[in-house]
Protein backbone atom coordinates (compact mmCIF):
# COMPACT_ATOMS: atom_id res chain seq x y z
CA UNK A 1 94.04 92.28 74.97
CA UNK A 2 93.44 88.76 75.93
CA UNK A 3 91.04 86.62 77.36
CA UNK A 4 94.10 85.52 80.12
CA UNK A 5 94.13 89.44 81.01
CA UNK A 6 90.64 88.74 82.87
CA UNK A 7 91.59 85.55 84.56
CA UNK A 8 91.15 85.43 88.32
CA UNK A 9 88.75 88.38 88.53
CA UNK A 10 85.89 86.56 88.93
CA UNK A 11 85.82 86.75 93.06
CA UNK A 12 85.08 90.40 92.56
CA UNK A 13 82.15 89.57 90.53
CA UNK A 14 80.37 88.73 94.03
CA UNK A 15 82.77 90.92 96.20
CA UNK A 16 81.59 93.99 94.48
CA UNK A 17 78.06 94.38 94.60
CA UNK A 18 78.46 92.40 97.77
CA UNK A 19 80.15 95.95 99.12
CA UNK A 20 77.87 98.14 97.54
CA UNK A 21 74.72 96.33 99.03
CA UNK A 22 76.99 96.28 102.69
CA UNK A 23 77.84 100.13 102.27
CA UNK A 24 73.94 101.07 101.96
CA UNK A 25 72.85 99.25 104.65
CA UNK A 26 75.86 100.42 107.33
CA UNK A 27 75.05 104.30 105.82
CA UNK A 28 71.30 103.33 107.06
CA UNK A 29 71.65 101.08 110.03
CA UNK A 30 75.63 102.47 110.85
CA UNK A 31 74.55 105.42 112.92
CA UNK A 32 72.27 103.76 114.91
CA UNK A 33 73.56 100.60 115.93
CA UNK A 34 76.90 101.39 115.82
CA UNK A 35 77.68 104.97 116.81
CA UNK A 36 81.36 104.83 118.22
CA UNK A 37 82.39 102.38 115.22
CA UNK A 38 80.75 104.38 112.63
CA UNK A 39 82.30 107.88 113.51
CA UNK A 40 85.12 106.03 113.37
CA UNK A 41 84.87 104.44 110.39
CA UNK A 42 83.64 108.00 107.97
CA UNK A 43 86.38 109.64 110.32
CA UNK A 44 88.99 107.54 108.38
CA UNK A 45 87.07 107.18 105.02
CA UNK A 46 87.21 111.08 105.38
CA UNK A 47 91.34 111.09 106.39
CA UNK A 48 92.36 108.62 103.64
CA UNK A 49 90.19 110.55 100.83
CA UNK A 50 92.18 113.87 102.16
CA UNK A 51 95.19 112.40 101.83
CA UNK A 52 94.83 111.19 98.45
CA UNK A 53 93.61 114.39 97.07
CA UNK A 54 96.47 115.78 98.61
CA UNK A 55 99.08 113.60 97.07
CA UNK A 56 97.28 113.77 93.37
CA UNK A 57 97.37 117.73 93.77
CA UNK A 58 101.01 117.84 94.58
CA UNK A 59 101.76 115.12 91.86
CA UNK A 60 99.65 117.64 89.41
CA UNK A 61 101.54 121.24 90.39
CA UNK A 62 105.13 119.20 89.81
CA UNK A 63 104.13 117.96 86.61
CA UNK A 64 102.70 120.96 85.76
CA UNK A 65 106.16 122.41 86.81
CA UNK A 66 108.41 120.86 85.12
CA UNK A 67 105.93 120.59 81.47
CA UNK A 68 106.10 124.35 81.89
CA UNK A 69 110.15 123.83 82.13
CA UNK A 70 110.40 121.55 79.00
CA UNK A 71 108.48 123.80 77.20
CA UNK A 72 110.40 126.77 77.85
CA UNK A 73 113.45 124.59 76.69
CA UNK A 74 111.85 123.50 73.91
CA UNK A 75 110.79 126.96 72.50
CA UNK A 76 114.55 128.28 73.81
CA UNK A 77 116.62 126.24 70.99
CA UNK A 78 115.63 123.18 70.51
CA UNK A 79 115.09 120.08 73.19
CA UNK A 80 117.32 117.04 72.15
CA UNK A 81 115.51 113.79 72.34
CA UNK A 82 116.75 110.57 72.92
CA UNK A 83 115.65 106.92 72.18
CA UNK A 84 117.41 103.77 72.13
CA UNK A 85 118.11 104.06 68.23
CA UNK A 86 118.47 107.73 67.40
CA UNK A 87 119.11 111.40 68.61
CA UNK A 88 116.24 113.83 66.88
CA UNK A 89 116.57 117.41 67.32
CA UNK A 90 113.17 119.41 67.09
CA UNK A 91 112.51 122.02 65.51
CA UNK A 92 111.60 124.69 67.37
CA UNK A 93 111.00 127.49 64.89
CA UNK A 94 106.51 126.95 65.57
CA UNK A 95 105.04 128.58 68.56
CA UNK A 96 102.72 125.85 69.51
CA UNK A 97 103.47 122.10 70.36
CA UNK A 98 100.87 119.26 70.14
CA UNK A 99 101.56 116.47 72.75
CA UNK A 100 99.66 112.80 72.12
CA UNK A 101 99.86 110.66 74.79
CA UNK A 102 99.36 107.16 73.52
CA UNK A 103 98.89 104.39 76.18
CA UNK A 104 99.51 100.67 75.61
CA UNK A 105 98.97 97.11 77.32
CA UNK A 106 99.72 94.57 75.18
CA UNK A 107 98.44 95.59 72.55
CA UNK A 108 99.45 94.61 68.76
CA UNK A 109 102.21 96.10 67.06
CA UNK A 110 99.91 96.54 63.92
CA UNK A 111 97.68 98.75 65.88
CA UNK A 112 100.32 100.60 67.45
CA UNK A 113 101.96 101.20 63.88
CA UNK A 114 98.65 102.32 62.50
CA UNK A 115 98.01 104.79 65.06
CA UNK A 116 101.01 106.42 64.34
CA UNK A 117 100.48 106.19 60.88
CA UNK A 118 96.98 108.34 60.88
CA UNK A 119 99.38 110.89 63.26
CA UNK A 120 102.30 111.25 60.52
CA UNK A 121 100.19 112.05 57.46
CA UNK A 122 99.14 115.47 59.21
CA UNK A 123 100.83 118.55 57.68
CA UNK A 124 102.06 119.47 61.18
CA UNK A 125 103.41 116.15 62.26
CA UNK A 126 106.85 116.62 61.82
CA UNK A 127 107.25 120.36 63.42
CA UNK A 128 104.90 120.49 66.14
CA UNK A 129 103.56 116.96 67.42
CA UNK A 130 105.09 115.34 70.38
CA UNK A 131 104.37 111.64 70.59
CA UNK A 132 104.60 109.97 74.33
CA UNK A 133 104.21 106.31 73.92
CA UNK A 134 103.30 104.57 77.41
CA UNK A 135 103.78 101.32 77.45
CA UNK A 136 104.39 98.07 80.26
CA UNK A 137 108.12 97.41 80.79
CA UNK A 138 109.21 93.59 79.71
């Protein structure tokens, strides 16, 4: 990380609290002074927060769908991987899979290697971890 990462944030440094302070005080004052507008107002805080839930439990059942599928594949005979450099075959002879998801934003390849590092010294590295690096696109 950088100190450019943080650059331009500081408007929310007063827009913040400035809607947490503005949120208490419409919760208190809201349903008395402003009856119609307030209704109106949890009516669609209550809509959007539906639909959200609603789109992040659909997103969870397919990805829990299709994990289930890979997994099945992979325990079937072997799931062929590809990256840019290589093809890997895994082996598919253990029962149980560890996945490590490893996120990334600009971080430094020395970290990055190191992490890894740690992970491939296990005894179990090679035949049952699964490695998901997520990183920004360049």
């Amino acid at each position: 990380m950088d100190i450019k990462d943080f650059q331009g944030l500081t408007k929310f440094k007063i827009l913040i609290p400035l809607f947490y302070i503005c949120s208490w005080v419409m919760a208190v004052i809201g349903p008395l002074y402003f009856v119609v507008g307030y209704r109106r107002f949890c009516l669609l805080v209550l809509v959007y927060t539906d639909i959200k839930c609603l789109i992040l439990l659909t997103i969870m059942i397919i990805v829990t769908v299709k994990s289930r599928d890979v997994f099945k594949r992979v325990r079937a005979g072997g799931l062929v991987l590809e990256s840019t450099n290589n093809r890997e075959t895994m082996n598919t002879e253990q029962e149980i899979f560890y996945g490590f998801i490893i996120p990334s934003y600009k971080e430094d390849i020395e970290l990055l290697a190191e992490t890894l590092d740690v992970l491939a010294v296990h005894k179990r590295a090679k035949a049952q971890y699964l490695i998901f690096m997520a990183m920004e696109a360049h």
